[in-house]
Structures are given as structure tokens and as C-alpha cells.
PDB file of N, CA and C in Angstrom:
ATOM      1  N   UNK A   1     -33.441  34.251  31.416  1.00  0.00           N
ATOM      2  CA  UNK A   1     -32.527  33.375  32.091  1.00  0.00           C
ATOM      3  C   UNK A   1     -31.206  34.099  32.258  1.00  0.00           C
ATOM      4  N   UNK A   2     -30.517  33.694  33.238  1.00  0.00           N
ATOM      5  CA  UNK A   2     -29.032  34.825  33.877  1.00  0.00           C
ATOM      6  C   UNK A   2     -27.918  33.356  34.077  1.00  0.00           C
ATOM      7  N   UNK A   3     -26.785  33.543  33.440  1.00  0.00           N
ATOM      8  CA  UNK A   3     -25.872  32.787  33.853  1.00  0.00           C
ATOM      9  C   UNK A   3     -24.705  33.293  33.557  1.00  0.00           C
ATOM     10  N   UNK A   4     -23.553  33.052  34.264  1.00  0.00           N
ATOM     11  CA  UNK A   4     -22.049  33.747  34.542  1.00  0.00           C
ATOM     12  C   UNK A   4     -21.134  32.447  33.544  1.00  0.00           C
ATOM     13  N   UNK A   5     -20.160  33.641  33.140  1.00  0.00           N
ATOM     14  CA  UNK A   5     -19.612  32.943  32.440  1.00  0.00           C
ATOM     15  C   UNK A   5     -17.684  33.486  32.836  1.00  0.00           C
ATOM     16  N   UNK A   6     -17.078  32.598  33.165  1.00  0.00           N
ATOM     17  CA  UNK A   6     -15.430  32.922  34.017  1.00  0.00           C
ATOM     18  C   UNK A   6     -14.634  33.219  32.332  1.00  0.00           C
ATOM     19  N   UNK A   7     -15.414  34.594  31.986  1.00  0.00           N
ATOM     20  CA  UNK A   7     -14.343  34.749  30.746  1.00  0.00           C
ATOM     21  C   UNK A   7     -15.075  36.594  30.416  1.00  0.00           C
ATOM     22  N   UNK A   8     -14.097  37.276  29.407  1.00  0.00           N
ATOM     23  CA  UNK A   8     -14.484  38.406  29.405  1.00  0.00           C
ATOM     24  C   UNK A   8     -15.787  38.533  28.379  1.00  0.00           C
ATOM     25  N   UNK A   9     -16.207  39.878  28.388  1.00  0.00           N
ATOM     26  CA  UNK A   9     -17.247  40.254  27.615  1.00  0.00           C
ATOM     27  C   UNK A   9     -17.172  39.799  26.219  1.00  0.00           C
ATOM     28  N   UNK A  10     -16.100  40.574  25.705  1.00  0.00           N
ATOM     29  CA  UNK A  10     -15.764  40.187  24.159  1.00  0.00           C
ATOM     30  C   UNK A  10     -15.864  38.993  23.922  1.00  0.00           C
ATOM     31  N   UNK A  11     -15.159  37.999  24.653  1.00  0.00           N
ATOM     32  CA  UNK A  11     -14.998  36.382  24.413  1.00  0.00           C
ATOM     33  C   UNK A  11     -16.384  36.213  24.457  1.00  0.00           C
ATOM     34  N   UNK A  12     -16.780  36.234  25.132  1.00  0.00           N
ATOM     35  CA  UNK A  12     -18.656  35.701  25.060  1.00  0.00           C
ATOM     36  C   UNK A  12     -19.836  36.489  24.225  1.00  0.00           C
ATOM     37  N   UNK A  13     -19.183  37.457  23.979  1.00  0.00           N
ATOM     38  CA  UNK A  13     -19.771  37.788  22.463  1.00  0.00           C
ATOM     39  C   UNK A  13     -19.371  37.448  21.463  1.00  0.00           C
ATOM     40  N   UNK A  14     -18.054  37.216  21.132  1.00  0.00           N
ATOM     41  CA  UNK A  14     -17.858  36.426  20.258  1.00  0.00           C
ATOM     42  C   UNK A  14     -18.127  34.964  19.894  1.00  0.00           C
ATOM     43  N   UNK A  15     -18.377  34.488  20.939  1.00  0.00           N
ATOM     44  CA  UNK A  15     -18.578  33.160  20.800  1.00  0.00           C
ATOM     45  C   UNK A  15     -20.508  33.123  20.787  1.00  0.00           C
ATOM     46  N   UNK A  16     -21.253  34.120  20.486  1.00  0.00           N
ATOM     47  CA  UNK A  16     -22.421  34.500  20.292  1.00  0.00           C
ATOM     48  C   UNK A  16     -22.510  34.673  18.587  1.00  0.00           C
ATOM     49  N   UNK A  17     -21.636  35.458  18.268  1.00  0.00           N
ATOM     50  CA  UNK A  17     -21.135  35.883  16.641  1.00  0.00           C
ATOM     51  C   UNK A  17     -20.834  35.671  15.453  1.00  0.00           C
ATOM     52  N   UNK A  18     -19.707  34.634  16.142  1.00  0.00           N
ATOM     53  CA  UNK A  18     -19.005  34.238  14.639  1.00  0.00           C
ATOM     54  C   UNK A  18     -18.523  32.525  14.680  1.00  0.00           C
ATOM     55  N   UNK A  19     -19.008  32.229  13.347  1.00  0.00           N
ATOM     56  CA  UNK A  19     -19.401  31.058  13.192  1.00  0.00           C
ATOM     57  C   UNK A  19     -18.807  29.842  13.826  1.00  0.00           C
ATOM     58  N   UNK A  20     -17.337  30.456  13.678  1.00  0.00           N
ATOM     59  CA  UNK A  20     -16.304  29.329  13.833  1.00  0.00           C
ATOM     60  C   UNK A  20     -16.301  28.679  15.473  1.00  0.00           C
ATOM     61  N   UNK A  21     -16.958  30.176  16.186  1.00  0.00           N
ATOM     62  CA  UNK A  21     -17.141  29.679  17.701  1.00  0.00           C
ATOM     63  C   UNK A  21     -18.504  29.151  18.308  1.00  0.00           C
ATOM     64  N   UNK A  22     -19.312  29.434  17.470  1.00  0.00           N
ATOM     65  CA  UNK A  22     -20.863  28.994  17.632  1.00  0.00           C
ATOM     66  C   UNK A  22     -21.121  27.456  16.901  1.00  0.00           C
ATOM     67  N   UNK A  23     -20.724  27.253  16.075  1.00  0.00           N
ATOM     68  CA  UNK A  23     -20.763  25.783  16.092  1.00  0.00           C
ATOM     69  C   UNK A  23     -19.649  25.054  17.139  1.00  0.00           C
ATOM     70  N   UNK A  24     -19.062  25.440  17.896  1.00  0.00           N
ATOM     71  CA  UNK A  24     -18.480  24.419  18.658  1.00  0.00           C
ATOM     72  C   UNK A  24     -19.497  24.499  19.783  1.00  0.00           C
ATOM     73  N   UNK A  25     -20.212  25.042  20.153  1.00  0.00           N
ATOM     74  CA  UNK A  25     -21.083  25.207  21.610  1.00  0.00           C
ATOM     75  C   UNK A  25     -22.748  24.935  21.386  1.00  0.00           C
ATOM     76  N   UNK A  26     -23.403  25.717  20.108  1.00  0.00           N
ATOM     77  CA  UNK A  26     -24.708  25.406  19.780  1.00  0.00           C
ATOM     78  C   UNK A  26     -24.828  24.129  19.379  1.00  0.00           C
ATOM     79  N   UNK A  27     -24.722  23.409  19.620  1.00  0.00           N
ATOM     80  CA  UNK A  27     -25.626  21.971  19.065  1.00  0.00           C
ATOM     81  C   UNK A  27     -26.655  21.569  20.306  1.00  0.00           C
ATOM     82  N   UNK A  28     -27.195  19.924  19.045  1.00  0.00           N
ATOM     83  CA  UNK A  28     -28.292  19.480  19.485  1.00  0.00           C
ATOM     84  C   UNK A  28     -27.469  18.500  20.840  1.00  0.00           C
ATOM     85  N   UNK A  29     -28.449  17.511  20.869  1.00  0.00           N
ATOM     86  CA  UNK A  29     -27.488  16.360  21.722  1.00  0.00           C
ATOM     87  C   UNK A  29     -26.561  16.062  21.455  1.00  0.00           C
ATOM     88  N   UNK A  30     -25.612  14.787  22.762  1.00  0.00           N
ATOM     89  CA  UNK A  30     -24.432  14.664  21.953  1.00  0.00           C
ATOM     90  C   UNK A  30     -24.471  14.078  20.894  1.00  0.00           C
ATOM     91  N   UNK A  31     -23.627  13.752  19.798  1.00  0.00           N
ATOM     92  CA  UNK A  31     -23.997  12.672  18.490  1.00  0.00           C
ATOM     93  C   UNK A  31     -24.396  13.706  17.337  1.00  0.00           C
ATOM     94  N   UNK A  32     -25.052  14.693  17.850  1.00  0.00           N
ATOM     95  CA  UNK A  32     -26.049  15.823  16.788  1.00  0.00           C
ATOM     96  C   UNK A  32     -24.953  16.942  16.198  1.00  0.00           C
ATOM     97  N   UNK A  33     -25.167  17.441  15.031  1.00  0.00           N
ATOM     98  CA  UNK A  33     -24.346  18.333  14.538  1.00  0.00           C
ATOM     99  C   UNK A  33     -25.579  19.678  13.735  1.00  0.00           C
ATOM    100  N   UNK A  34     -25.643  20.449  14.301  1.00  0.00           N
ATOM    101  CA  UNK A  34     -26.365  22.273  13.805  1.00  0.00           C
ATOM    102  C   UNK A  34     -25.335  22.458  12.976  1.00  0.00           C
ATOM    103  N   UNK A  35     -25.581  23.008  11.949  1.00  0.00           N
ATOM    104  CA  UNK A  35     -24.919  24.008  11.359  1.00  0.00           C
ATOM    105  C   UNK A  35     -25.826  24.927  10.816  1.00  0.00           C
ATOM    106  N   UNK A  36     -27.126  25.132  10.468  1.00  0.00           N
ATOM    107  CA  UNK A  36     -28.107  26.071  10.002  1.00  0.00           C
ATOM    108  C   UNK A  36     -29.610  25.948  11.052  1.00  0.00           C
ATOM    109  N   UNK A  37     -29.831  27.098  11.783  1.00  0.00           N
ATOM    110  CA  UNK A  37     -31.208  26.986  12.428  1.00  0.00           C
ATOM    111  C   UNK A  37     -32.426  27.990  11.440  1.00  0.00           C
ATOM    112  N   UNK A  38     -33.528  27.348  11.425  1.00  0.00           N
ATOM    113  CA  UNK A  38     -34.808  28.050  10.758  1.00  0.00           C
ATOM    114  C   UNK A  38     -35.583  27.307  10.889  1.00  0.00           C
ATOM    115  N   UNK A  39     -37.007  27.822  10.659  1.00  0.00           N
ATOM    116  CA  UNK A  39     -38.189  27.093  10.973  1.00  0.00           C
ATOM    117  C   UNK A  39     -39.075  27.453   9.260  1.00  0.00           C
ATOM    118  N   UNK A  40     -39.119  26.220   9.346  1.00  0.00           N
ATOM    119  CA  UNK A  40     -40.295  26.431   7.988  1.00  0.00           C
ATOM    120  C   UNK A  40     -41.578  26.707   8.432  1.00  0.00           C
ATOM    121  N   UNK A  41     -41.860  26.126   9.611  1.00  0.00           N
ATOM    122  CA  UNK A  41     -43.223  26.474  10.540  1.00  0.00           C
ATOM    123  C   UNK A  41     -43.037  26.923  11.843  1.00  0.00           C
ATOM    124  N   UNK A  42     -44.170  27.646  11.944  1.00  0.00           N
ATOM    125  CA  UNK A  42     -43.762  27.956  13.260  1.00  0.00           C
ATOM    126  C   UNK A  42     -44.436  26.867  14.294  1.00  0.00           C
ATOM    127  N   UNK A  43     -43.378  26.422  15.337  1.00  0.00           N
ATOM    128  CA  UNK A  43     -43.709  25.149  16.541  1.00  0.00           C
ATOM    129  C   UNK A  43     -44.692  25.645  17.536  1.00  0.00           C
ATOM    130  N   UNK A  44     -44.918  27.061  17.473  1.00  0.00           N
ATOM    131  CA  UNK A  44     -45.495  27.527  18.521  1.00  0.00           C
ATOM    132  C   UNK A  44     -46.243  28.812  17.963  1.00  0.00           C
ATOM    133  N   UNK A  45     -47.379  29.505  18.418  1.00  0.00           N
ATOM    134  CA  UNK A  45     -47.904  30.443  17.885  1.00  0.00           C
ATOM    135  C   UNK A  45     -47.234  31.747  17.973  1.00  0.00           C
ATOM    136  N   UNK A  46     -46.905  32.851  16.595  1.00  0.00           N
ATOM    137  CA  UNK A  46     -46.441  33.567  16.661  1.00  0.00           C
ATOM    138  C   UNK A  46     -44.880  33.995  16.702  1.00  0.00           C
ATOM    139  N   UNK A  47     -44.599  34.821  17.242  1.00  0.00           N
ATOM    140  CA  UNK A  47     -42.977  35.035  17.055  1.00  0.00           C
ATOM    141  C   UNK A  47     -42.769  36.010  19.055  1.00  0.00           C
ATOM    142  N   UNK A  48     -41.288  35.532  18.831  1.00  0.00           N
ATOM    143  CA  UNK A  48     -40.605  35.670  19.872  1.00  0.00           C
ATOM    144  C   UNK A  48     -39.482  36.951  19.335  1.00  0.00           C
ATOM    145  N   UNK A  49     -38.930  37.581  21.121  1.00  0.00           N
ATOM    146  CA  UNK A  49     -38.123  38.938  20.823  1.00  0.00           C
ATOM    147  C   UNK A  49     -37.507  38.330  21.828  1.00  0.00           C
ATOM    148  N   UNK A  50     -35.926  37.679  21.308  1.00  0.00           N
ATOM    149  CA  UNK A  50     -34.804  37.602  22.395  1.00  0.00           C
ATOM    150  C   UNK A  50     -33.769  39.069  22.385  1.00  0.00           C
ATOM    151  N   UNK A  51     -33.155  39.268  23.657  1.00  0.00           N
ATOM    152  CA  UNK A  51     -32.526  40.443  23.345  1.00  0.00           C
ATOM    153  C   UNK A  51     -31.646  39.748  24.356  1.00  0.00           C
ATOM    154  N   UNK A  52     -30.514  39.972  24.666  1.00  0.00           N
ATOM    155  CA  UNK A  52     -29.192  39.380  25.295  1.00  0.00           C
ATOM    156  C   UNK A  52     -28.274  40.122  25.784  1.00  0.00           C
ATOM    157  N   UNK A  53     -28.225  40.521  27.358  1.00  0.00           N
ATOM    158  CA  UNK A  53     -27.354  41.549  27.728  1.00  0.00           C
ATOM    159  C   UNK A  53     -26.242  40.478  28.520  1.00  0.00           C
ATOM    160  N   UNK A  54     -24.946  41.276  27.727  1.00  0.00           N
ATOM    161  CA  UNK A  54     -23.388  40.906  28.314  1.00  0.00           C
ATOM    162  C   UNK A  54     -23.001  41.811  29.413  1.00  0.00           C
ATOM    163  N   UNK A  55     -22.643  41.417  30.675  1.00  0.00           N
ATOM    164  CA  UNK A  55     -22.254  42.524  31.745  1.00  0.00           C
ATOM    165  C   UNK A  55     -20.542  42.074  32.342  1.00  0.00           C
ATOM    166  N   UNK A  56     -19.699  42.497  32.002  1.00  0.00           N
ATOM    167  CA  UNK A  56     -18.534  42.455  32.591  1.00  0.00           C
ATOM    168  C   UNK A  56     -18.221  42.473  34.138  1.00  0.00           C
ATOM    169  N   UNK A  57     -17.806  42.262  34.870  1.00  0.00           N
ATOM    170  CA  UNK A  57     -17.150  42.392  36.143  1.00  0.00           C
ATOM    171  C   UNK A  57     -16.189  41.433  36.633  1.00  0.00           C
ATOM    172  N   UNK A  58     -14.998  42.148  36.859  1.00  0.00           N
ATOM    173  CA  UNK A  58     -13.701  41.314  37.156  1.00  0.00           C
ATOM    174  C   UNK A  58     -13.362  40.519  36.430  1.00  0.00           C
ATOM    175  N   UNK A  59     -13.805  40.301  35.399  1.00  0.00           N
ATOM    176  CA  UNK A  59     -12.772  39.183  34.166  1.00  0.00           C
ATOM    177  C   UNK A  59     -14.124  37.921  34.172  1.00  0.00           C
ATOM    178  N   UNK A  60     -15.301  38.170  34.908  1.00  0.00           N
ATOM    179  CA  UNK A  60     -16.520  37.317  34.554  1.00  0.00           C
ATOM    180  C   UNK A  60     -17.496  37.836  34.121  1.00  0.00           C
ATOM    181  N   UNK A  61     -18.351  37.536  33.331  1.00  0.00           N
ATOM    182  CA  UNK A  61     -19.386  37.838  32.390  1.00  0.00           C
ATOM    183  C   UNK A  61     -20.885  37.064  32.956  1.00  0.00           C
ATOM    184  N   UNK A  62     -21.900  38.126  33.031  1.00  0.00           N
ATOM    185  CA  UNK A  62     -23.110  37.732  33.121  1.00  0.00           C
ATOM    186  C   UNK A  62     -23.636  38.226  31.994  1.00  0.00           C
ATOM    187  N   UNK A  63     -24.422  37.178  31.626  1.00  0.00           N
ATOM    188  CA  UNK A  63     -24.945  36.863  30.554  1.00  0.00           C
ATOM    189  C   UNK A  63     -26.574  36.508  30.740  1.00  0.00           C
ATOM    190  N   UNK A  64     -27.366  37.789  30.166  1.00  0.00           N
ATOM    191  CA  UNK A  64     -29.059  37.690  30.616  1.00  0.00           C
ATOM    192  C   UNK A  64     -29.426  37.378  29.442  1.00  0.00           C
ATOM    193  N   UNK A  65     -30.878  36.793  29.014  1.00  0.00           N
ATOM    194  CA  UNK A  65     -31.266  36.212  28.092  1.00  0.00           C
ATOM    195  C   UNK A  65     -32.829  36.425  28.165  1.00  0.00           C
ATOM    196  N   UNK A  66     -33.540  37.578  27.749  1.00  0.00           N
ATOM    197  CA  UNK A  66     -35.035  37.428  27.662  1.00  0.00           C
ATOM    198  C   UNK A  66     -35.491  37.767  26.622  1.00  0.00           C
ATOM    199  N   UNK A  67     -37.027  36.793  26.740  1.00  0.00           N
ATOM    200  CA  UNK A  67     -37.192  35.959  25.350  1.00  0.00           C
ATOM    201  C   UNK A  67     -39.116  36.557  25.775  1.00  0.00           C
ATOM    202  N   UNK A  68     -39.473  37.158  25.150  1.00  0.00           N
ATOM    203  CA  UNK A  68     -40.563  37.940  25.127  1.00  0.00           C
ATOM    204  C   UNK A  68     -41.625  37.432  23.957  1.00  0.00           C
ATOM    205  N   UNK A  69     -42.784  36.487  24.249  1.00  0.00           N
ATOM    206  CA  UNK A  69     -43.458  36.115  23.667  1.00  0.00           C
ATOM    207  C   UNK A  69     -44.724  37.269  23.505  1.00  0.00           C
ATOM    208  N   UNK A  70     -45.427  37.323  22.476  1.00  0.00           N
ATOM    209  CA  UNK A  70     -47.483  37.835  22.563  1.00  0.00           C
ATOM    210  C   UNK A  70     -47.953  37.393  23.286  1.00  0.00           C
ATOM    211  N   UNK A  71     -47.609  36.028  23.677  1.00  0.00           N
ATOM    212  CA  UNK A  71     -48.687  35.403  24.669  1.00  0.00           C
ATOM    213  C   UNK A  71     -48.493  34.422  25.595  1.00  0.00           C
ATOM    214  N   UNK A  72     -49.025  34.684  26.773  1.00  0.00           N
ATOM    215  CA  UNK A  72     -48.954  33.640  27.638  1.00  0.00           C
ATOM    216  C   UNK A  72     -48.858  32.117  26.939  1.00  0.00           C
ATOM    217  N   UNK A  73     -49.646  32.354  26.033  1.00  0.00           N
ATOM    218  CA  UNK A  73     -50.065  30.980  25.726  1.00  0.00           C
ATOM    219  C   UNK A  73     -49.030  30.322  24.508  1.00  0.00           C
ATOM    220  N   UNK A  74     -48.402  31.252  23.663  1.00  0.00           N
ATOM    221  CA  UNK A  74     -47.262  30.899  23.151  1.00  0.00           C
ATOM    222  C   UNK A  74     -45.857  30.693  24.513  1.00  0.00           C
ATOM    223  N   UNK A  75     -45.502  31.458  25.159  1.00  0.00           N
ATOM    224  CA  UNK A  75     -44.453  30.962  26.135  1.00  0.00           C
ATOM    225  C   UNK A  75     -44.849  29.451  26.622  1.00  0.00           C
ATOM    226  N   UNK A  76     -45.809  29.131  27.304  1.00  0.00           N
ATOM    227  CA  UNK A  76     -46.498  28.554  27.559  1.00  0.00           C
ATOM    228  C   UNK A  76     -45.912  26.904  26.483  1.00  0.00           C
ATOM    229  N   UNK A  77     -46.038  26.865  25.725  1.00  0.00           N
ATOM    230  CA  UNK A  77     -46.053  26.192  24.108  1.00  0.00           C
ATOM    231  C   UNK A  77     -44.548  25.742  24.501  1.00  0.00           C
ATOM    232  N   UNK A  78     -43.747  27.073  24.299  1.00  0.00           N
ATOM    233  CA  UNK A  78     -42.176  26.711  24.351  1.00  0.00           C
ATOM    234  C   UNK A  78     -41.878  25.621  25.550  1.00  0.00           C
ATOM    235  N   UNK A  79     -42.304  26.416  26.733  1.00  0.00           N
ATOM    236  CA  UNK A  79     -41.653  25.898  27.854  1.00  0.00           C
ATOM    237  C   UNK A  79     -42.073  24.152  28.092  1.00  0.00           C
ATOM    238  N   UNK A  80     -42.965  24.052  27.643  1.00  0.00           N
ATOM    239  CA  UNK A  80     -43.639  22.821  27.626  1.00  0.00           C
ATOM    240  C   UNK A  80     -42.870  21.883  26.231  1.00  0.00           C
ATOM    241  N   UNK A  81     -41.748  22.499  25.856  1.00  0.00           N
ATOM    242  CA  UNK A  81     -41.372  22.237  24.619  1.00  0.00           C
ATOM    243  C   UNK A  81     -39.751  21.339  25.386  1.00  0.00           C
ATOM    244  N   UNK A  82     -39.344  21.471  26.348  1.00  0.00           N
ATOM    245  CA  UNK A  82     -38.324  21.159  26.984  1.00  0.00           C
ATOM    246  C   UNK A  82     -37.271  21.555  26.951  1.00  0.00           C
ATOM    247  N   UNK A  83     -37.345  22.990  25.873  1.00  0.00           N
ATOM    248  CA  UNK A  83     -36.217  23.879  25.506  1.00  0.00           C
ATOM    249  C   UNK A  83     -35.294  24.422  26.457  1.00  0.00           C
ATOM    250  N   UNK A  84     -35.628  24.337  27.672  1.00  0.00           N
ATOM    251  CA  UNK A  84     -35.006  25.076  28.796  1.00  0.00           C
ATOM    252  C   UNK A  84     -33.888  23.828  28.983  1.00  0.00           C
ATOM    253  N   UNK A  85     -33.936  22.547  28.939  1.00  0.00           N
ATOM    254  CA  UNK A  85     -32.621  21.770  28.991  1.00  0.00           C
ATOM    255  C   UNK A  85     -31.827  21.684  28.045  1.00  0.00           C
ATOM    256  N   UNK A  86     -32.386  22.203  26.901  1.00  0.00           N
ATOM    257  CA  UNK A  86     -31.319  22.333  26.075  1.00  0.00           C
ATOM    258  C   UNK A  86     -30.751  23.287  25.589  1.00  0.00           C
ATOM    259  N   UNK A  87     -31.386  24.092  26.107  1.00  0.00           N
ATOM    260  CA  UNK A  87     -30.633  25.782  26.322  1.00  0.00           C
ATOM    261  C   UNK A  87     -29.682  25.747  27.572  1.00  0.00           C
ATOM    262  N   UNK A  88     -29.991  24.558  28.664  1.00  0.00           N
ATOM    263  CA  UNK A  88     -28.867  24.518  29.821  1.00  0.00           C
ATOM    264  C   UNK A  88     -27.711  23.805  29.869  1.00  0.00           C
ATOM    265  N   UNK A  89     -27.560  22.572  28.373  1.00  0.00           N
ATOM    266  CA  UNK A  89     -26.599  22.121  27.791  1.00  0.00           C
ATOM    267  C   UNK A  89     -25.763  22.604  27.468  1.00  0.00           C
ATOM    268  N   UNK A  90     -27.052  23.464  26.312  1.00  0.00           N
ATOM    269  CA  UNK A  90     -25.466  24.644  25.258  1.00  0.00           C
ATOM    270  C   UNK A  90     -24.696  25.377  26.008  1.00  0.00           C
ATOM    271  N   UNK A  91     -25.230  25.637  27.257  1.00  0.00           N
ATOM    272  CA  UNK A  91     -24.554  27.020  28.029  1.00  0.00           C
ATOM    273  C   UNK A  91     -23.719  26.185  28.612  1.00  0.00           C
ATOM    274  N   UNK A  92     -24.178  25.105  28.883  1.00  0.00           N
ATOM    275  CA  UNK A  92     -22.848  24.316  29.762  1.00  0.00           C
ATOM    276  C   UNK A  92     -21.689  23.945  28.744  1.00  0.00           C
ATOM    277  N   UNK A  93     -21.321  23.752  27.361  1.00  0.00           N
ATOM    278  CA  UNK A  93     -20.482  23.721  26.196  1.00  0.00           C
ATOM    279  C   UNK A  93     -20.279  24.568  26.219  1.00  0.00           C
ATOM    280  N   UNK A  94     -20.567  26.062  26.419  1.00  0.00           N
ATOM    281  CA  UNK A  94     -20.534  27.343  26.088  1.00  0.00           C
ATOM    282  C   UNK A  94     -19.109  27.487  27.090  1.00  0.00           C
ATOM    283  N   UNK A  95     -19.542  27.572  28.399  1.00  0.00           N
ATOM    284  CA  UNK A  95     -18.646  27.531  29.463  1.00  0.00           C
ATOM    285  C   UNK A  95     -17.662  26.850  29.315  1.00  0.00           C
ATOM    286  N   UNK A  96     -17.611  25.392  28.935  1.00  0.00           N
ATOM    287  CA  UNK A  96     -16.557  24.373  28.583  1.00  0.00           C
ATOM    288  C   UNK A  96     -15.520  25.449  27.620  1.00  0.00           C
ATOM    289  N   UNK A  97     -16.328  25.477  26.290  1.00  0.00           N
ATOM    290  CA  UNK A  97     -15.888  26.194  25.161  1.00  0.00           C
ATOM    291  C   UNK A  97     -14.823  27.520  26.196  1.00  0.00           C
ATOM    292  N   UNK A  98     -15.357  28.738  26.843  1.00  0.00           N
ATOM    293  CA  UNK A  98     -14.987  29.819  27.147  1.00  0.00           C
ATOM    294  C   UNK A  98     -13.535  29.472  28.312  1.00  0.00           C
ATOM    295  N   UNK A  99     -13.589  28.568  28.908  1.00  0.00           N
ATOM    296  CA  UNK A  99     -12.682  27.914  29.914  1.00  0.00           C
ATOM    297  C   UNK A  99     -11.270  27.523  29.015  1.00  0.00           C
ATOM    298  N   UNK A 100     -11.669  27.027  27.985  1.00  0.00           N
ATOM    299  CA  UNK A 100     -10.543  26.706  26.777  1.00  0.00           C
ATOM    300  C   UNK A 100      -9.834  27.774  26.496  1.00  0.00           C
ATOM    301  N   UNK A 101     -10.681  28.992  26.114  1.00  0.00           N
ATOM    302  CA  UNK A 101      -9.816  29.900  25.333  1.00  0.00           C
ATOM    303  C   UNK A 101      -8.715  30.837  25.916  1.00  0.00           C
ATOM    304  N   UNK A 102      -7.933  31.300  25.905  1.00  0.00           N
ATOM    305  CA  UNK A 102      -6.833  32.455  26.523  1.00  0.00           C
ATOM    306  C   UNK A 102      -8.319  33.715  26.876  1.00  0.00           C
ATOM    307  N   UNK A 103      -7.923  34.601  27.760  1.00  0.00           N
ATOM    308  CA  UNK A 103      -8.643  35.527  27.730  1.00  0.00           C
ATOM    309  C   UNK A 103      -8.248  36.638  27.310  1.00  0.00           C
TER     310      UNK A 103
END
């Protein structure tokens, strides 16, 4: 997944990083409060490889996100999991969040 973010590199890695800025943007719904993610089981078969490239240009940040399953049939699992709207939440807090800060 690819989405732009109107703030610099650093800022959006940081707010990837360190704690104090990742709990204001990672949560669940509204009402919901994250402070620790882990799985005692796994929801889906196997394990996943996210890797996350930050790209600068002109004072905006693209921000790529691929998430590399074993198997069709595990991706498959996720996507059917409805994770993609709530991965399009956080990013939308994310943005909120990055719009706030000085650059």
C-alpha cells in the first residue's frame, strides 16, 4: 500500500518509532486505546515480512508499505480480515497527527 504524507521524512519516521508518537495515531476504533500489540496465536497461517519505505520530495513523504505473506492463502486470510480499513484509519490519524506537528 502507497500513501503521501504533507510532512518530512524524519517526522514520519518518527512517528513510526517512538512511543510517545505512535500511540497517538495507532489505535483501534474510536473509544479503543493500543498500547501493546502481540499475538498469542497466530489469526492467520504463518508469518508475514512488512518492510516500509519513506521517500522524501519537496517537504512530502511517500510512504510504501509491503507486507509479504508464504501464501496466497494466508494473504488471502488477512485481507478477508478487514484489516485494510483499519490500516486506512490509522493512516488517516497519522496524517491528522503529522499536519499538527512543526516540520
Amino acid at each position: 500500500m502507497t500513501r503521501g504524507f504533507d510532512a518530512p521524512r524524519q517526522l514520519v519516521f518518527d512517528a513510526h518509532t517512538k512511543p510517545d508518537l505512535i500511540k497517538r495515531w495507532l489505535l483501534g476504533p474510536p473509544g479503543w486505546f493500543v498500547d501493546t500489540e502481540g499475538f498469542d496465536e497466530a489469526w492467520y497461517p504463518g508469518e508475514a515480512l512488512n518492510t516500509l519505505v519513506l521517500v522524501e520530495k519537496g517537504g512530502r513523504t511517500t510512504l510504501t508499505q509491503t507486507v509479504r505473506y508464504e501464501s496466497r492463502e494466508a494473504r488471502d486470510a488477512v485481507l478477508k480480515s478487514g484489516m485494510e480499513s483499519g490500516v486506512a484509519a490509522s493512516y488517516q490519524r497519522l496524517a491528522d497527527l503529522l499536519a499538527s506537528k512543526p516540520s
